[in-house]
Protein backbone atom coordinates (compact mmCIF):
# COMPACT_ATOMS: atom_id res chain seq x y z
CA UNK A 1 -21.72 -9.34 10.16
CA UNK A 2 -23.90 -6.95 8.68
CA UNK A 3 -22.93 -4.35 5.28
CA UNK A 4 -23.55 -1.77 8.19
CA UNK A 5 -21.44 -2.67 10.03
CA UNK A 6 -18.55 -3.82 8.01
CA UNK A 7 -18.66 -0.30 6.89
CA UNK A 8 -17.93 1.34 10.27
CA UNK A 9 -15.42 -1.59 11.07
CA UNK A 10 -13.94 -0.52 7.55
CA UNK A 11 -13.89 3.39 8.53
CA UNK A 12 -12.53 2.86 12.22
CA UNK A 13 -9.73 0.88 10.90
CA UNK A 14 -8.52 2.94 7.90
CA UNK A 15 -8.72 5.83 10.40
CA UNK A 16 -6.43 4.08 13.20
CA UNK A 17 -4.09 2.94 9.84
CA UNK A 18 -3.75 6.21 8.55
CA UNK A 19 -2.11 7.81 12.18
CA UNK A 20 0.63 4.63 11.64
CA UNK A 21 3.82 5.27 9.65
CA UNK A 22 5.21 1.94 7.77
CA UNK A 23 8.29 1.84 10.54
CA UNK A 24 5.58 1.45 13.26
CA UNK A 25 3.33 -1.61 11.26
CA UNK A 26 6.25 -3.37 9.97
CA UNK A 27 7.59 -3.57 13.67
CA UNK A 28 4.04 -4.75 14.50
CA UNK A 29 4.54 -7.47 11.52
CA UNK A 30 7.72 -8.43 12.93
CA UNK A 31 6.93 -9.16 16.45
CA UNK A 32 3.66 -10.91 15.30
CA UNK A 33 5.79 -12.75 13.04
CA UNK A 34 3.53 -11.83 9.98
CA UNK A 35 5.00 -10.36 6.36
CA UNK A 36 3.52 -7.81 4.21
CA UNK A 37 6.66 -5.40 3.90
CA UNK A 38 7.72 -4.16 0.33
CA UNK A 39 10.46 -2.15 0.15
CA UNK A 40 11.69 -2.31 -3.37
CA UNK A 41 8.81 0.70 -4.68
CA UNK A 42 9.85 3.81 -4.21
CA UNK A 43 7.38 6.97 -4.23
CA UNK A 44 7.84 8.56 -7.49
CA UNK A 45 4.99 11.09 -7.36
CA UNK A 46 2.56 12.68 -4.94
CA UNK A 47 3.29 13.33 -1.16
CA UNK A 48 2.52 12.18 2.26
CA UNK A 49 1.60 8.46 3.56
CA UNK A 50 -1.42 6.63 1.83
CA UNK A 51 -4.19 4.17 3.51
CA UNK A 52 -6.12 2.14 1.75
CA UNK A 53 -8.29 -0.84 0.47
CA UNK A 54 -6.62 -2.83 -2.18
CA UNK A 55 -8.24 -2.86 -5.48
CA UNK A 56 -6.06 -5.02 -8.03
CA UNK A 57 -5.24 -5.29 -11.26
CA UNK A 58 -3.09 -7.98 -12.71
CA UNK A 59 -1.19 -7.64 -15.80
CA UNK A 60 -0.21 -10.19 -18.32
CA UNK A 61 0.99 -11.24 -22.21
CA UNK A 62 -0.99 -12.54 -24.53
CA UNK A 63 -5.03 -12.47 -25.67
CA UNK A 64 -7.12 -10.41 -22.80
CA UNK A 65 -10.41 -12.14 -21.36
CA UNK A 66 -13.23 -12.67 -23.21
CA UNK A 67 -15.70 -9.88 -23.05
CA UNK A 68 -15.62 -6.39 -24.55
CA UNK A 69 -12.34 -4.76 -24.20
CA UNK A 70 -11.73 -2.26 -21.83
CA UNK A 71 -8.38 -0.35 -21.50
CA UNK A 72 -6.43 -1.44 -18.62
CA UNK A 73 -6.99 -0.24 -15.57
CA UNK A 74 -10.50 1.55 -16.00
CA UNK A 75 -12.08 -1.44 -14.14
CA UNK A 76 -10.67 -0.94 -11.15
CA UNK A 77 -10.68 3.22 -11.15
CA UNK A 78 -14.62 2.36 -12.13
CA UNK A 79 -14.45 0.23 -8.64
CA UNK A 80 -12.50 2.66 -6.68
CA UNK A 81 -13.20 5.69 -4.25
CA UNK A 82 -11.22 7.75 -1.17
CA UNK A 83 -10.68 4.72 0.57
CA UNK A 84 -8.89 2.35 -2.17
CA UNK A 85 -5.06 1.76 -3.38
CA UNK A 86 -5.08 0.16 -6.68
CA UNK A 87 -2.71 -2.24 -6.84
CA UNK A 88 -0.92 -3.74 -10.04
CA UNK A 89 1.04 -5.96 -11.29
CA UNK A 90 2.98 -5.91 -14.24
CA UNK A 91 5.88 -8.60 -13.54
CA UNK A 92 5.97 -9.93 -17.00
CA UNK A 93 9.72 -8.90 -18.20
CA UNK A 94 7.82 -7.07 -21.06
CA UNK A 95 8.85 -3.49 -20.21
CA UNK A 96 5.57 -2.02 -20.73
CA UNK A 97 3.72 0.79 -19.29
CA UNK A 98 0.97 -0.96 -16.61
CA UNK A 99 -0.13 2.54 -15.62
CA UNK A 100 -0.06 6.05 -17.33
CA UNK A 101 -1.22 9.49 -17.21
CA UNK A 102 -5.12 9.48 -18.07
CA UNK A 103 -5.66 6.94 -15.70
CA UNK A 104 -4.04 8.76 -12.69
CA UNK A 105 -6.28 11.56 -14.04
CA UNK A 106 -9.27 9.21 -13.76
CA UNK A 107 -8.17 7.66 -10.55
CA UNK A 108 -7.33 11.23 -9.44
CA UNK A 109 -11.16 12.47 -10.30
CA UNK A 110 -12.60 9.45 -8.32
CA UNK A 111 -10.33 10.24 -5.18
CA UNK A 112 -8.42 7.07 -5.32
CA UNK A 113 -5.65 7.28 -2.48
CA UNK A 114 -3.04 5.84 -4.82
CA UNK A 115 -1.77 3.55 -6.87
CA UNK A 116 0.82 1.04 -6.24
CA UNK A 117 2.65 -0.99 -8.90
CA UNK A 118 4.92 -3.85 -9.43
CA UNK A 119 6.08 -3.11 -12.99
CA UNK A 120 6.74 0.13 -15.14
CA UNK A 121 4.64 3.29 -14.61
CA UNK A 122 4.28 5.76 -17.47
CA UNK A 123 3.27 9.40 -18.04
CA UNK A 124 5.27 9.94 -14.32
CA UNK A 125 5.55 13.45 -14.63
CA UNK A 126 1.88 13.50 -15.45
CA UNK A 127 1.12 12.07 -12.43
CA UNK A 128 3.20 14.35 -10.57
CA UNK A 129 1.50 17.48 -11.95
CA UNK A 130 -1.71 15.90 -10.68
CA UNK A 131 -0.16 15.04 -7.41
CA UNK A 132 -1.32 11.74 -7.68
CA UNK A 133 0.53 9.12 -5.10
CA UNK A 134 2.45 6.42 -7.32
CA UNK A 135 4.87 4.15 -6.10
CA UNK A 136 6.45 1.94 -8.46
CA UNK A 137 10.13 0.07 -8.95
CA UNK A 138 10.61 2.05 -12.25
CA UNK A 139 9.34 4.09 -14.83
CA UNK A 140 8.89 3.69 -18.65
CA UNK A 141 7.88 5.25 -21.84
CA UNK A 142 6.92 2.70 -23.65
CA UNK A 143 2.53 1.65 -24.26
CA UNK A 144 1.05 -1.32 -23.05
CA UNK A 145 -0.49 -1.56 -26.59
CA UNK A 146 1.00 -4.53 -28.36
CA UNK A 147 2.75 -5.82 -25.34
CA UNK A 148 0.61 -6.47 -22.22
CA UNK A 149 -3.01 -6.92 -21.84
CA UNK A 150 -5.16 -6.86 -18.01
CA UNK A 151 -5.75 -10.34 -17.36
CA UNK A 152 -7.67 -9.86 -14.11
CA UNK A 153 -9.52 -7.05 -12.22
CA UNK A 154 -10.01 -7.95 -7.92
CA UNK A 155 -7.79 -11.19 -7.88
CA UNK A 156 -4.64 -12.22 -6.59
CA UNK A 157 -1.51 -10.36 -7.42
CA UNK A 158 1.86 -10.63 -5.85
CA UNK A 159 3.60 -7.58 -5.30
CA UNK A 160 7.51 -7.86 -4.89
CA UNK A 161 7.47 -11.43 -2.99
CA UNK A 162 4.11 -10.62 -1.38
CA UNK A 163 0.84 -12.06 -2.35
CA UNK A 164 -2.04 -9.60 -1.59
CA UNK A 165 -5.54 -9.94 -2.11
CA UNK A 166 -8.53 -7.99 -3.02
CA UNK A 167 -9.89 -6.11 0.40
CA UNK A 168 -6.46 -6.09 2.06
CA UNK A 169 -5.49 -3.19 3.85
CA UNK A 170 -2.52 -1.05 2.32
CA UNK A 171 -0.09 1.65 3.84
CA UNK A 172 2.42 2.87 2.08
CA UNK A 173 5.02 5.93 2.55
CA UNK A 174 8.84 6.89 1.78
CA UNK A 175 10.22 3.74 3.95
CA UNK A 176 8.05 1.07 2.52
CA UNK A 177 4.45 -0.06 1.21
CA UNK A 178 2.97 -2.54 3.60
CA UNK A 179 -0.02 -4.83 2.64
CA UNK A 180 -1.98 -6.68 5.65
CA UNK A 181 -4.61 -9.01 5.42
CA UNK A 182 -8.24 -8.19 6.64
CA UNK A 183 -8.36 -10.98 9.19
CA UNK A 184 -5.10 -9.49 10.49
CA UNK A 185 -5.88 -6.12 10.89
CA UNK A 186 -6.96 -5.67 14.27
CA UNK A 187 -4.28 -7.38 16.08
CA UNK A 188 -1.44 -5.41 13.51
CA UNK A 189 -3.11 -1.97 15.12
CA UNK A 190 -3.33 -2.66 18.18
CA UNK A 191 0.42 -4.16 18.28
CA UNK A 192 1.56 -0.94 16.08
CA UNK A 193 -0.92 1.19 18.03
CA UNK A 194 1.45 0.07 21.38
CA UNK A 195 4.71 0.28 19.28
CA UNK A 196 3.65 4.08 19.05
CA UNK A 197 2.89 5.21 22.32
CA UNK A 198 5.89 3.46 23.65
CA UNK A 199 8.19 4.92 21.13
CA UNK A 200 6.54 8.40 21.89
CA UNK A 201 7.42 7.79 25.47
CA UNK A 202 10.65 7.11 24.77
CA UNK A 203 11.35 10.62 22.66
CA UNK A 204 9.70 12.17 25.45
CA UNK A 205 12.41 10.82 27.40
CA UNK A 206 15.53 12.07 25.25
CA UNK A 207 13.77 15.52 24.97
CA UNK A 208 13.63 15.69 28.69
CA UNK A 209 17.81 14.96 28.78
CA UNK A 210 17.15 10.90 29.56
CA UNK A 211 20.83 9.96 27.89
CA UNK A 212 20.20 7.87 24.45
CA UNK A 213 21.95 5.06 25.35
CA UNK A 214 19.37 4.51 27.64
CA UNK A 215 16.33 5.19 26.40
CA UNK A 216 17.85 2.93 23.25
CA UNK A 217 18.74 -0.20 25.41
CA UNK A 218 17.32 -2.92 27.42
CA UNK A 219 14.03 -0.60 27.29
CA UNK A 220 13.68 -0.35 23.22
CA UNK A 221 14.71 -4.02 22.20
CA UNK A 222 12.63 -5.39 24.55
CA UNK A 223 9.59 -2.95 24.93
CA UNK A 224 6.34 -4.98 23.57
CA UNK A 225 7.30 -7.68 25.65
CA UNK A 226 5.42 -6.62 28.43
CA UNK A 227 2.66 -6.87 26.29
CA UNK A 228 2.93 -10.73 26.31
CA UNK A 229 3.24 -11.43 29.63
């Protein structure tokens, strides 16, 4: 497969994720009997449902790589654009900011989508006044100087109990963030695409005076199956 075309395959898929809520892809996850679903991060700033390419950052104790040293997190805003979540982790028991105000300013200026982050974000209120997207499990006041260092830019990080990669696709709004992996991403759409339109149907039905405990039965715990016949 060609850059050209990875790029279109890229900007059809973030454009089908993006008219998903979590609800819809977790369902999808479910009844392909895939993972992926976080809900321990809560959104703590910004507004709205964000799509995105995982860029990741992974947070650690001790000496940093060798190399020159580089704050935290500038790699990856230096890597990002509209269509990336950067995603951190900061799961070292040190409480210690792993995210803060000037770099949602700098992610903010590239157009990052948002930032996601398993361990203590910083500067919150910042963020908020920026109406930058953050979800995170809690907040903190206290610098990573002295305490944590980045240990890796675009590797492996594990989120919660979920282990998510560099290129996965990310969704993440009020009910949970949801990371998929690129060779899943077709079938999760078109599963969550279904979910959807079924689910629409349904509401369609209640508005129309179908009784609930109808539309809720037989048809709604069993409606994909159909789809594997």
């Amino acid at each position: 497969m060609n850059s050209t075309t990875q790029t279109t395959n890229l900007a059809g898929n973030l454009e089908r994720l993006r008219k998903l809520d979590c609800c819809a892809i977790s369902d999808a996850l479910d009844h392909l009997g895939l993972g992926g679903q976080v809900t321990s991060l809560s959104q703590r700033s910004g507004t709205g449902r964000i799509c995105g390419v995982a860029i990741t950052v992974r947070l650690g104790t001790g000496d940093p790589p060798p190399g020159p040293p580089r704050h935290l997190g500038t790699t990856a805003i230096g890597l990002a654009g509209p269509d990336n979540i950067i995603v951190v982790e900061q799961r070292t028991g040190v409480e210690a900011g792993c995210w803060g105000g000037l770099l949602s300013l700098g992610a903010k200026q590239r157009g990052v989508a948002g930032v996601i982050a398993d361990g203590p974000v910083r500067d919150i209120d910042e963020a908020i006044a920026y109406h930058f997207p953050i979800f995170t499990n809690r907040t903190t006041s206290l610098t990573a100087r002295g305490r944590v260092v980045e240990k890796e830019t675009n590797g492996p990080v594990t989120i919660d109990a979920v282990e998510v990669l560099p290129g996965d696709y990310v969704a993440a709004d009020r009910s949970a963030c949801i990371f998929i992996a690129a060779g899943q991403i077709e079938k999760v759409l078109e599963t969550a695409e279904e979910i959807v339109a079924r689910e629409a149907a349904m509401a369609k039905a209640i508005l129309s005076g179908t009784p609930i405990a109808k539309v809720m039965g037989g048809d709604y715990e069993h409606m994909l199956e159909a789809g594997k016949k």
